[in-house]
C-alpha atoms as a PDB file:
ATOM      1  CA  UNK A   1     -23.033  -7.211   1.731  1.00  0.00           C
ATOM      2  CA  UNK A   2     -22.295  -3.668   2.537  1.00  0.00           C
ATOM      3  CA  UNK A   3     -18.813  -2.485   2.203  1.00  0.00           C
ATOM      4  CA  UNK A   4     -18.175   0.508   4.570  1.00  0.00           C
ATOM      5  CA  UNK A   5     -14.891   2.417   3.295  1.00  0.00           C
ATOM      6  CA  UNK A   6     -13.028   4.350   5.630  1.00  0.00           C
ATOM      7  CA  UNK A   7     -12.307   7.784   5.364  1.00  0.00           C
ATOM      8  CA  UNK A   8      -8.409   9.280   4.792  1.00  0.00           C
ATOM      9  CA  UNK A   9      -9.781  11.890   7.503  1.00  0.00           C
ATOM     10  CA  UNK A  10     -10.580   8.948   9.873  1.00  0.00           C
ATOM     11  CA  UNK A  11      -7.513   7.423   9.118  1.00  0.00           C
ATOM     12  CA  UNK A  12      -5.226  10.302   9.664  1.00  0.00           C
ATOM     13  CA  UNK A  13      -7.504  10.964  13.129  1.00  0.00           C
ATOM     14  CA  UNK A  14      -6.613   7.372  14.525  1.00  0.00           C
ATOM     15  CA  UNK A  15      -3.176   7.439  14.180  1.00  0.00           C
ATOM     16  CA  UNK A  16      -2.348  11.199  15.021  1.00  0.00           C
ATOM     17  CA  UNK A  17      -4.265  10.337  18.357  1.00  0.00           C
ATOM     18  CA  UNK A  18      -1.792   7.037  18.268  1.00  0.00           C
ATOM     19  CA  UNK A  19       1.065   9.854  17.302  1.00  0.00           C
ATOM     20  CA  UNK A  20       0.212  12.374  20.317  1.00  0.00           C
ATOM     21  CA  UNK A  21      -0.458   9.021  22.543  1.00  0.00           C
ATOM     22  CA  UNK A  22       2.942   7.865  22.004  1.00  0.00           C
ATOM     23  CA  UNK A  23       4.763  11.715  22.619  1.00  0.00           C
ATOM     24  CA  UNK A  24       2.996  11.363  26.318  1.00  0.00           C
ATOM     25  CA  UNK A  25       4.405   8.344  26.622  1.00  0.00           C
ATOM     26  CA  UNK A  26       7.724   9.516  25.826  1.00  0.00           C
ATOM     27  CA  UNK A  27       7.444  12.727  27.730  1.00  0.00           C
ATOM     28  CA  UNK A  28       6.550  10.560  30.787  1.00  0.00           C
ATOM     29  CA  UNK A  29       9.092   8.371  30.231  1.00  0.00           C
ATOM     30  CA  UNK A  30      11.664  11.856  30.515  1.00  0.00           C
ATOM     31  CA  UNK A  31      12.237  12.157  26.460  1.00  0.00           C
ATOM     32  CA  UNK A  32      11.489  15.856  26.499  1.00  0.00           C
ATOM     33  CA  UNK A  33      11.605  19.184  28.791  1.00  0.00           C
ATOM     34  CA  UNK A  34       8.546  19.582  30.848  1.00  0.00           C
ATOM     35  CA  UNK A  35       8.226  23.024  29.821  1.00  0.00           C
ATOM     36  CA  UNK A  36       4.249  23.791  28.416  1.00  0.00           C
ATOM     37  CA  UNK A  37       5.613  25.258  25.055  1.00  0.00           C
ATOM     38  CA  UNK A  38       8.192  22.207  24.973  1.00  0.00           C
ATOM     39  CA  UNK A  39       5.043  20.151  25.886  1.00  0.00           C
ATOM     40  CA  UNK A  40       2.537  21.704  22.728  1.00  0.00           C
ATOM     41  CA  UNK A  41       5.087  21.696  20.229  1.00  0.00           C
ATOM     42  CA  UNK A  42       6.047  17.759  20.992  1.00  0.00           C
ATOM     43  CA  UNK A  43       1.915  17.125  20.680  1.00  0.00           C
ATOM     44  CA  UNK A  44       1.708  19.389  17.835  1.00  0.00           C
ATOM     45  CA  UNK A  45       4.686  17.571  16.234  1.00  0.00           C
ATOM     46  CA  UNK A  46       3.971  14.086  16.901  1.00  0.00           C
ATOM     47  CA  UNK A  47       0.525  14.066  16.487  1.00  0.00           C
ATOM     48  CA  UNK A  48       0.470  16.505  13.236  1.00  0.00           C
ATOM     49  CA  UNK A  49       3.192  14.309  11.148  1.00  0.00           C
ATOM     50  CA  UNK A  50       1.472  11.047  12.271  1.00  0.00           C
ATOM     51  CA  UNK A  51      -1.965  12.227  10.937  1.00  0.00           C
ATOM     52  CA  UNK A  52      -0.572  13.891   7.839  1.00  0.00           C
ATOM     53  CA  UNK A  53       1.127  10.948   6.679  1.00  0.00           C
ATOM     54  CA  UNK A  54      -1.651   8.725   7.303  1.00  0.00           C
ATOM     55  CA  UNK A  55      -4.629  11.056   5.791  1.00  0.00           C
ATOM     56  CA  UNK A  56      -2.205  11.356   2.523  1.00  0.00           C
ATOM     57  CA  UNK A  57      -1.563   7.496   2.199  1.00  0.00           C
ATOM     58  CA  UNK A  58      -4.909   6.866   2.593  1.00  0.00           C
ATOM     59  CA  UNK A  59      -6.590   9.114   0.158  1.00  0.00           C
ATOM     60  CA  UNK A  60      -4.157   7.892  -2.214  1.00  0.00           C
ATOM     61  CA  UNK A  61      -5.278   4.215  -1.706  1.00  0.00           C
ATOM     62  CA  UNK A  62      -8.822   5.492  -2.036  1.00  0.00           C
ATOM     63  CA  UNK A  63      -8.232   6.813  -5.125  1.00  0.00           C
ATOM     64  CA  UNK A  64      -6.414   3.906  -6.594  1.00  0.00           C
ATOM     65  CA  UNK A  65      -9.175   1.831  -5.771  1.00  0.00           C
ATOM     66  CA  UNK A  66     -11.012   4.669  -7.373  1.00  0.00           C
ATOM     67  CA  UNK A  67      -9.418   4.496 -10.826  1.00  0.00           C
ATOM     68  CA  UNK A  68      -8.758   0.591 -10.658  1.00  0.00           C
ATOM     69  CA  UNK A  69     -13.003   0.185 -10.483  1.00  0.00           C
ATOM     70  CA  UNK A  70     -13.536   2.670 -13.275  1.00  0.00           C
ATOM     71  CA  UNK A  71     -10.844   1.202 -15.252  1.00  0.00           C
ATOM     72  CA  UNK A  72     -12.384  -2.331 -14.823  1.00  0.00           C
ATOM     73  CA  UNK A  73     -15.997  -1.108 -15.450  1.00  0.00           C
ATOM     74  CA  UNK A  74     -14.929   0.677 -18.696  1.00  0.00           C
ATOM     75  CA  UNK A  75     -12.721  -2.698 -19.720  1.00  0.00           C
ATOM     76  CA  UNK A  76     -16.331  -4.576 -18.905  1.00  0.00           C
ATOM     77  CA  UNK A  77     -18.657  -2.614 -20.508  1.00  0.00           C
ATOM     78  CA  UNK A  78     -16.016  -2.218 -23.454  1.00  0.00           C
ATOM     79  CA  UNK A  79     -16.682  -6.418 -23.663  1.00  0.00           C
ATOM     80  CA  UNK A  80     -20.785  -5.929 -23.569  1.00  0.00           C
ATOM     81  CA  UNK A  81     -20.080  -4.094 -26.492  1.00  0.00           C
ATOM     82  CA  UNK A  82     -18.537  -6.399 -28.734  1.00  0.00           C
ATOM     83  CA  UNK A  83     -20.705  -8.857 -28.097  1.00  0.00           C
END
């Protein structure tokens, strides 16, 4: 079976597009000024902070997984050893 990771940059895509999806919503909904800079920075803003947060938890879980797999492979090939 091939496992097929997913990348932080993926990651951090989806949900800034989620992020700037939900700031339309909002703007429709009369949240915000309808002015175009108003409109940018809210995108910007909401879809920016969504991704960033995302991309940086995921790249930390990736590496976790990272370091947990090394640190098994070094604990199994430390028991090959001995015996």
């Amino acid at each position: 079976m091939v496992k097929r990771s997913v990348r932080p940059v993926h990651m951090g895509l989806l949900f800034g597009a989620i992020g700037i999806l939900l700031t339309i919503v909002g703007m429709v909904r009369g949240v915000a000024p309808s002015q175009p800079l108003s409109v940018a920075i809210a995108l910007v803003l909401g879809g920016g902070v969504w991704f960033l947060i995302a991309w940086a938890v995921a790249t930390a879980a990736r590496d976790v997984e990272h370091d947990v797999a090394a640190q098994a492979e070094t604990a199994s090939d430390g028991v090959q050893a001995e015996k």
